[in-house]
C-alpha atoms as a PDB file:
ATOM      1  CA  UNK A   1     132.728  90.382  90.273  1.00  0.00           C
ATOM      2  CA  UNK A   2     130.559  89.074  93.500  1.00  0.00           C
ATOM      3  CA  UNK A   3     132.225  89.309  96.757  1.00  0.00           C
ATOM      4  CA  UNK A   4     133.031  85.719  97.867  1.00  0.00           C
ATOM      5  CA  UNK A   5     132.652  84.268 101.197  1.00  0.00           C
ATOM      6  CA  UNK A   6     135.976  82.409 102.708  1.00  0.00           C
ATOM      7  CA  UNK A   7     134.439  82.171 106.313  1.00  0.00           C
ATOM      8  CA  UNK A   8     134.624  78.347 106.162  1.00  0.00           C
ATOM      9  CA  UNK A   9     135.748  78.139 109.502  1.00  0.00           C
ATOM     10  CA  UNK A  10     132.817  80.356 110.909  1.00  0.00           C
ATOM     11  CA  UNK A  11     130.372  78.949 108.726  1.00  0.00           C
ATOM     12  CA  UNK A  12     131.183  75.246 109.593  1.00  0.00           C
ATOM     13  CA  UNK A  13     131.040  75.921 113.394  1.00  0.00           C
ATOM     14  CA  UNK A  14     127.507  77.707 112.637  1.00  0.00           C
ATOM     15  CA  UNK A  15     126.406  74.044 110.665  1.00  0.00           C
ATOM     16  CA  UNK A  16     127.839  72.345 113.809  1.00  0.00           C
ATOM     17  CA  UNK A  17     125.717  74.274 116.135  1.00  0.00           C
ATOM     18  CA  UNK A  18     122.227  74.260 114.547  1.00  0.00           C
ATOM     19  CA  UNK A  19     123.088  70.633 114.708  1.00  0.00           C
ATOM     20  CA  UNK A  20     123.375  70.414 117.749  1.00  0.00           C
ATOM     21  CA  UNK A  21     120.524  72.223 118.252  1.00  0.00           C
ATOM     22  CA  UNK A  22     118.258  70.645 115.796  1.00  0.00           C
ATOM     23  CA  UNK A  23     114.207  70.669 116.243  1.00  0.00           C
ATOM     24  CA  UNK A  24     112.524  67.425 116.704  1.00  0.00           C
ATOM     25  CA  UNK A  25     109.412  69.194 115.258  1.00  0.00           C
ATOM     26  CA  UNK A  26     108.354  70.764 112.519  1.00  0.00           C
ATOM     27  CA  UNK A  27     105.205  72.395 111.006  1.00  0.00           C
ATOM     28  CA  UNK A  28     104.490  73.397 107.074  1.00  0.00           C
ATOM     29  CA  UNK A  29     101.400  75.210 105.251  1.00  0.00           C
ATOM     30  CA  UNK A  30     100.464  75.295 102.002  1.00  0.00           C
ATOM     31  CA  UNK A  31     102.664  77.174  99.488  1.00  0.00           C
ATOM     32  CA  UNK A  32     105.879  76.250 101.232  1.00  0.00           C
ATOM     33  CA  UNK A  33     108.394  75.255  98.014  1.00  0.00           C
ATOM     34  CA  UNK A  34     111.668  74.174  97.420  1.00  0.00           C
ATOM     35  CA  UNK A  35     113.387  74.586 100.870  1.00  0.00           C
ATOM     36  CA  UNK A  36     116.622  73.464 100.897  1.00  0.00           C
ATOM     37  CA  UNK A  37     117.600  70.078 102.169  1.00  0.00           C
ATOM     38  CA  UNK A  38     120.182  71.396 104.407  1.00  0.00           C
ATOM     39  CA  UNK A  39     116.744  73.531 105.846  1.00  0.00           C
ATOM     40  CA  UNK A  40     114.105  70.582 105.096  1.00  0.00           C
ATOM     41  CA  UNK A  41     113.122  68.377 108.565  1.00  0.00           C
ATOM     42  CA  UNK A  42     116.457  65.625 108.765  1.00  0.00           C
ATOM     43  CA  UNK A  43     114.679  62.484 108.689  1.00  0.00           C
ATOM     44  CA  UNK A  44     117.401  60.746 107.475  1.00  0.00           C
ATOM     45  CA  UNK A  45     119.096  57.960 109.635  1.00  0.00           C
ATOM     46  CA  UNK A  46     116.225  57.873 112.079  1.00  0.00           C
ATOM     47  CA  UNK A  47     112.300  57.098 112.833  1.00  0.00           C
ATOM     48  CA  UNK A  48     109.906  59.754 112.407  1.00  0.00           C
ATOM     49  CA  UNK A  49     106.247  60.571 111.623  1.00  0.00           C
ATOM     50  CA  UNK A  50     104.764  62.627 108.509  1.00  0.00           C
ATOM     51  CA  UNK A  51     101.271  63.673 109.167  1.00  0.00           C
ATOM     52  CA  UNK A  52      99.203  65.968 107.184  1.00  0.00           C
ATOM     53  CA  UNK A  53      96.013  66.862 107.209  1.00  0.00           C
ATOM     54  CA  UNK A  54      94.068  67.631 104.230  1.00  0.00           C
ATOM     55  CA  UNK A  55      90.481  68.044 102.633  1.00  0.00           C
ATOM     56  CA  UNK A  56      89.843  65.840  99.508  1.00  0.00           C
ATOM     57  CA  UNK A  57      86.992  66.667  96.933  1.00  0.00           C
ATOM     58  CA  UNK A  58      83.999  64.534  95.790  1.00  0.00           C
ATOM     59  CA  UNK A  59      86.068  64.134  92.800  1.00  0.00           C
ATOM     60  CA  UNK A  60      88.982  62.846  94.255  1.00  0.00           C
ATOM     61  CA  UNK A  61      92.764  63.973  94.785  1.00  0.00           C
ATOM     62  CA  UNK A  62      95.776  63.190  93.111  1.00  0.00           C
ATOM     63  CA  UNK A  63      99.655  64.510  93.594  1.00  0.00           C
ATOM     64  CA  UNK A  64     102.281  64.892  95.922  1.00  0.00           C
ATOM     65  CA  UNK A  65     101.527  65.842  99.869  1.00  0.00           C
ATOM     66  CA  UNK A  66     104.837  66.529 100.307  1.00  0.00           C
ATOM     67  CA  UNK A  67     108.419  65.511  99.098  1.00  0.00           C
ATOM     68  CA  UNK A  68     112.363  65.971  98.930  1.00  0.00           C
ATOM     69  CA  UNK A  69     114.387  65.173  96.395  1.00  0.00           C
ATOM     70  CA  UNK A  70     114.208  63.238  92.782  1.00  0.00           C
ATOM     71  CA  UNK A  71     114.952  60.487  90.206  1.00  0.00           C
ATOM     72  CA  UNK A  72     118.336  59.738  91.781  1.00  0.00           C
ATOM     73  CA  UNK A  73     117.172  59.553  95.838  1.00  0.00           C
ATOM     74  CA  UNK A  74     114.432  61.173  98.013  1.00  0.00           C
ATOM     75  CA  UNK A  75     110.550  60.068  99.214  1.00  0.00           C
ATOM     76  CA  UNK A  76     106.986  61.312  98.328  1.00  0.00           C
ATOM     77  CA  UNK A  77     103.888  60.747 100.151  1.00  0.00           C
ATOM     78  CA  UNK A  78     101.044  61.270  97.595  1.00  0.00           C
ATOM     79  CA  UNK A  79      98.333  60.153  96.126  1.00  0.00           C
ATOM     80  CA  UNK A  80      97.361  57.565  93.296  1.00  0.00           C
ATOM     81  CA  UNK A  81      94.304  56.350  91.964  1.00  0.00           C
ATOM     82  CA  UNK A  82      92.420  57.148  95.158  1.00  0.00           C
ATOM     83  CA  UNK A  83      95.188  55.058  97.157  1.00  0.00           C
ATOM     84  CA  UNK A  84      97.471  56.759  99.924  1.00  0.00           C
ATOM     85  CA  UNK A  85     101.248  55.983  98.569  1.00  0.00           C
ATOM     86  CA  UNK A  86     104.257  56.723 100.042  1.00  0.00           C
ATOM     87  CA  UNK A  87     107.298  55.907  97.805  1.00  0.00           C
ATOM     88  CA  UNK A  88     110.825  55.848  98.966  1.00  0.00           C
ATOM     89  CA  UNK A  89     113.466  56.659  96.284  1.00  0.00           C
ATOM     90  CA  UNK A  90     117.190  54.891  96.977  1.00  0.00           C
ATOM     91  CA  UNK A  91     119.628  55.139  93.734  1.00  0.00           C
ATOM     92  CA  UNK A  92     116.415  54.919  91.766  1.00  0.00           C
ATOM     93  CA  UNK A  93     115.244  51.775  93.194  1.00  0.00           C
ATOM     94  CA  UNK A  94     111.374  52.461  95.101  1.00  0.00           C
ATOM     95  CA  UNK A  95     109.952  50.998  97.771  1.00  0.00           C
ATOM     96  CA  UNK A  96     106.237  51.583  97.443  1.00  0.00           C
ATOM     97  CA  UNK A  97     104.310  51.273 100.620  1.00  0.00           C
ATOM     98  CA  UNK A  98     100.358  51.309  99.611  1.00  0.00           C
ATOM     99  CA  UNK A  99      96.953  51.618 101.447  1.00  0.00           C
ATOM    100  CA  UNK A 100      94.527  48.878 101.027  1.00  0.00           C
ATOM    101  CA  UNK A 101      91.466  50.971 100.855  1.00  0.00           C
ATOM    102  CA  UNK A 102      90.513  54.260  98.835  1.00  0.00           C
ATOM    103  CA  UNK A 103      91.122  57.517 100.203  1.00  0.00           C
ATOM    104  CA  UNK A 104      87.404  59.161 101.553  1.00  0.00           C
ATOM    105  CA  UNK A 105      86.461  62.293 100.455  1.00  0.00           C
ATOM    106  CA  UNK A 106      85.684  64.863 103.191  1.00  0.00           C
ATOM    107  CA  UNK A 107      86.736  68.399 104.135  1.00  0.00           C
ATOM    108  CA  UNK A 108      88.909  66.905 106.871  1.00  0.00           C
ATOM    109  CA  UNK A 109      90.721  63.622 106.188  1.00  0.00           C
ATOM    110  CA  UNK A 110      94.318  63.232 108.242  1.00  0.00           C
ATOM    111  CA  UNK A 111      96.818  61.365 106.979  1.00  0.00           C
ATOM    112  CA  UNK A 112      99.650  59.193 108.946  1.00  0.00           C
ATOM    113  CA  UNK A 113     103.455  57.877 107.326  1.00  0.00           C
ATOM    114  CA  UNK A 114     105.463  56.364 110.314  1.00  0.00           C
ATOM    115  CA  UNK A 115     108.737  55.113 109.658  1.00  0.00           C
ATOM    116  CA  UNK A 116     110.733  52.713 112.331  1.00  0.00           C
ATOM    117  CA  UNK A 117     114.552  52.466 112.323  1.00  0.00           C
ATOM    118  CA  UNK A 118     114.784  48.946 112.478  1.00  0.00           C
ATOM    119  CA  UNK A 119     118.216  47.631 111.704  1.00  0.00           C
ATOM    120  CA  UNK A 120     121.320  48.242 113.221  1.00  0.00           C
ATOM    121  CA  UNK A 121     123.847  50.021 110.493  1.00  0.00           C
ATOM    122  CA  UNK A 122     124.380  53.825 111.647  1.00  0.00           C
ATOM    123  CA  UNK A 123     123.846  55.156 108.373  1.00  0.00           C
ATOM    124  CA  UNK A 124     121.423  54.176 105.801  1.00  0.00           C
ATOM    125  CA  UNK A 125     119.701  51.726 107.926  1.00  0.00           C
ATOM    126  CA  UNK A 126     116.045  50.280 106.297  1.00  0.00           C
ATOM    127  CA  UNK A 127     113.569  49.987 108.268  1.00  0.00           C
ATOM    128  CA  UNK A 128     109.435  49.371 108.165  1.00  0.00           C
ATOM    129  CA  UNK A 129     106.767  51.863 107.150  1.00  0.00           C
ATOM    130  CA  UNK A 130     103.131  52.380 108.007  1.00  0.00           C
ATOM    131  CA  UNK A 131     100.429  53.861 106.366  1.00  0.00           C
ATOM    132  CA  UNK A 132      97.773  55.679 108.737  1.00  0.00           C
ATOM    133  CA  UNK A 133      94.163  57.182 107.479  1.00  0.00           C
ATOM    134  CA  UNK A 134      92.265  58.995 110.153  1.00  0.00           C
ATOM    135  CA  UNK A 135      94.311  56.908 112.732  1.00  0.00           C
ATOM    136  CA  UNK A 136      93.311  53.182 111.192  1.00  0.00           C
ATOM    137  CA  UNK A 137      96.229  51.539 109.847  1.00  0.00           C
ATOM    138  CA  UNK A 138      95.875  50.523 105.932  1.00  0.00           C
ATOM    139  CA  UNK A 139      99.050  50.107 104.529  1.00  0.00           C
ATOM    140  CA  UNK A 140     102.720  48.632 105.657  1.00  0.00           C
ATOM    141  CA  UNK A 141     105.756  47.532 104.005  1.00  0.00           C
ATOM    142  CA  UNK A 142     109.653  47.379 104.409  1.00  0.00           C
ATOM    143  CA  UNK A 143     111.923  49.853 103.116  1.00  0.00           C
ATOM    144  CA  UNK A 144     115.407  47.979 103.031  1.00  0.00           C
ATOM    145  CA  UNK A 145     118.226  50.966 102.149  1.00  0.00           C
ATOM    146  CA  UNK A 146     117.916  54.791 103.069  1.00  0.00           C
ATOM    147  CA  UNK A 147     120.255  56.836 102.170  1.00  0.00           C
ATOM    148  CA  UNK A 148     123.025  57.857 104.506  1.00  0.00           C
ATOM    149  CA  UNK A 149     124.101  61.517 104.209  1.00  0.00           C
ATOM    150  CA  UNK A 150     122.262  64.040 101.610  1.00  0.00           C
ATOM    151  CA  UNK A 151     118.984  63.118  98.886  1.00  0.00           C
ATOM    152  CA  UNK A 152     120.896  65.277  95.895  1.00  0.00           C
ATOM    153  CA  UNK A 153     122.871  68.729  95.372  1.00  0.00           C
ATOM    154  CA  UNK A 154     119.680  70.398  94.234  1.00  0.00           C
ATOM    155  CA  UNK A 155     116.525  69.373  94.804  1.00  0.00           C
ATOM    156  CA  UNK A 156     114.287  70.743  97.637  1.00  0.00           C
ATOM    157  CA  UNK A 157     111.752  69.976  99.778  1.00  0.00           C
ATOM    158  CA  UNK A 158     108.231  70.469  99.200  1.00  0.00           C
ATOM    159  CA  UNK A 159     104.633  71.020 100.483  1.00  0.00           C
ATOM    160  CA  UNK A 160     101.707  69.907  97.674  1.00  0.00           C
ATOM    161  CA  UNK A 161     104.507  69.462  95.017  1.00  0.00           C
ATOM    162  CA  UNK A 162     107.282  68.168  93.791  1.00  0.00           C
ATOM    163  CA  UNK A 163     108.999  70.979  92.023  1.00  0.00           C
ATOM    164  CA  UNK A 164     112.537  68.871  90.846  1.00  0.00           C
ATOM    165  CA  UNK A 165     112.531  66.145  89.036  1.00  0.00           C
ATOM    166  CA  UNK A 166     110.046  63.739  90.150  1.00  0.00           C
ATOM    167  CA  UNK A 167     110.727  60.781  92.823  1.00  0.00           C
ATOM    168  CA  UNK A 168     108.531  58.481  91.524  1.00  0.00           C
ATOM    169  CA  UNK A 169     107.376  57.466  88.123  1.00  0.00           C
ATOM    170  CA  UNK A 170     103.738  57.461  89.416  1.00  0.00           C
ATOM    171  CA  UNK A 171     103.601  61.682  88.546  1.00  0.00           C
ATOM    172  CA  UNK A 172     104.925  63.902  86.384  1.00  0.00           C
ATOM    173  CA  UNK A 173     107.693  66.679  87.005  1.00  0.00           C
ATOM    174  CA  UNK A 174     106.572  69.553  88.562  1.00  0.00           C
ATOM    175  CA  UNK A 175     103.065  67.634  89.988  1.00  0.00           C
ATOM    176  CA  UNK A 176     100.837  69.601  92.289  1.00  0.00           C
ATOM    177  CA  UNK A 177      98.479  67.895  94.911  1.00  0.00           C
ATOM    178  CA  UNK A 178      94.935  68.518  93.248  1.00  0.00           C
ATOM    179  CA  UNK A 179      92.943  68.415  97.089  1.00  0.00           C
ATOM    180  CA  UNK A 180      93.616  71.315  99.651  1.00  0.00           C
ATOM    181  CA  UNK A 181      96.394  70.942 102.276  1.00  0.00           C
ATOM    182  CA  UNK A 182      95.597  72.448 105.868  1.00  0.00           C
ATOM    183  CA  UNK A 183      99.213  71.492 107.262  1.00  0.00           C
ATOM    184  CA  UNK A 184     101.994  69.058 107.408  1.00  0.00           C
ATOM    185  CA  UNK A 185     103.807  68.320 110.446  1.00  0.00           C
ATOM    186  CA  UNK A 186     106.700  66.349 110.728  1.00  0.00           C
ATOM    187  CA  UNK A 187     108.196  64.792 113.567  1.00  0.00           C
ATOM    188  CA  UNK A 188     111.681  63.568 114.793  1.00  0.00           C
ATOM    189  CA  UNK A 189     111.119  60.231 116.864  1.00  0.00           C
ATOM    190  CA  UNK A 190     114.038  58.195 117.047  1.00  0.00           C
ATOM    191  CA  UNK A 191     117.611  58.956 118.387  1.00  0.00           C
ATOM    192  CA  UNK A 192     119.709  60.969 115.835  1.00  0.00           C
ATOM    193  CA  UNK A 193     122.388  59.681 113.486  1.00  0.00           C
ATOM    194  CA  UNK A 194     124.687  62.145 112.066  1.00  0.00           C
ATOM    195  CA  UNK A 195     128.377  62.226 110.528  1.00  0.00           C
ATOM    196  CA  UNK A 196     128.676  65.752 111.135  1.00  0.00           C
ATOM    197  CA  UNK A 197     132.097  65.894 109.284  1.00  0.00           C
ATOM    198  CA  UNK A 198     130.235  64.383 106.001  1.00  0.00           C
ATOM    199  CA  UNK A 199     127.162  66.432 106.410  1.00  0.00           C
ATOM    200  CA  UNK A 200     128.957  69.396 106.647  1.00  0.00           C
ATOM    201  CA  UNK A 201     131.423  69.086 103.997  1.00  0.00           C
ATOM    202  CA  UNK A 202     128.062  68.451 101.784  1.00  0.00           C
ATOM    203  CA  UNK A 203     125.825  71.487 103.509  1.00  0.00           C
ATOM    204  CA  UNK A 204     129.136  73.931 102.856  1.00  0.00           C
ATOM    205  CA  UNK A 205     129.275  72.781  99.029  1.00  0.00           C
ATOM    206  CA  UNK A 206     125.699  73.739  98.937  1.00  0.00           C
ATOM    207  CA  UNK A 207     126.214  77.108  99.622  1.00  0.00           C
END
């Protein structure tokens, strides 16, 4: 029989403390699967920036950039029929945000998903993304529900997949991104939201 580990109290204060301590920044390469959620960057409940910057063949691209959880909640920024999507997964209703002009084919195209806090609920708040292709604005839409504390019990976070089940209809499970990624960065904009009482209670089931 495995040894089991009953330092809840320990472990909880260590959840509590990376909390506090959490990065506002963070960077991802290529091959970088299925990270945790409890690990991933904690966009939730707050306005933050997804930029990546990738090189896409004559032939076009297709797949996901990167993306965290699956049919039941999460978000994907990918690509579709030459068109920059991002797609925003709440109880398996999507908010598609789309750009308005093809993707261009080049060994260095950089890509831009803000997202802006913009009602006034502490948890689960919508708000409004923007679509961004080498810094010209081609795509915006409103994203009316996020979802408060955790995405799902299983499914992780990934760069140039999406190795759960799938967020969005537009791709099959277990899609790769078909272009080459040079990095991802993500970054934490807008004033943190947490229930750290909730969020712990769900990052200590996890474990």
């Amino acid at each position: 029989m495995l040894p089991l580990d009953d330092r809840f109290q320990e472990r909880w204060g260590t959840y509590q403390r990376e909390m506090e301590q959490e990065r506002t920044s963070y960077t991802y390469y290529p091959g970088t699967v299925r990270i945790p959620e409890s690990n991933a960057p904690h966009v939730k409940n707050r306005s933050h920036v997804i930029t990546a910057e990738v090189e896409i063949p004559a032939s076009g691209a297709e797949g996901p950039i990167c993306a965290i959880g699956g049919v039941g909640n999460g978000w994907s920024l990918y690509i579709k029929d030459r068109r920059l999507v991002y797609c925003y997964n709440y109880a398996s209703k999507r908010s598609y945000i789309r750009s308005t002009v093809e993707i261009p084919t080049a060994k260095k195209v950089k890509f831009r998903f803000e997202f802006e806090r913009t009602g006034k609920e502490k948890f689960g708040d919508g708000g409004i993304g923007k679509l961004y292709i080498d810094g010209s604005k081609v795509g915006e839409g409103t994203i009316p529900k996020t979802v408060k504390f955790g995405y799902t019990l299983d499914e992780p976070f990934d760069i140039g997949r999406d190795s759960g089940s799938p967020v969005t209809d537009e791709y099959k499970a277990e899609a790769e991104f078909t272009g080459t990624i040079k990095k991802v960065v993500i970054d934490l904009i807008g004033d943190k939201h947490h229930d750290r009482e909730a969020e712990t209670r769900i990052a200590m089931k996890r474990q």
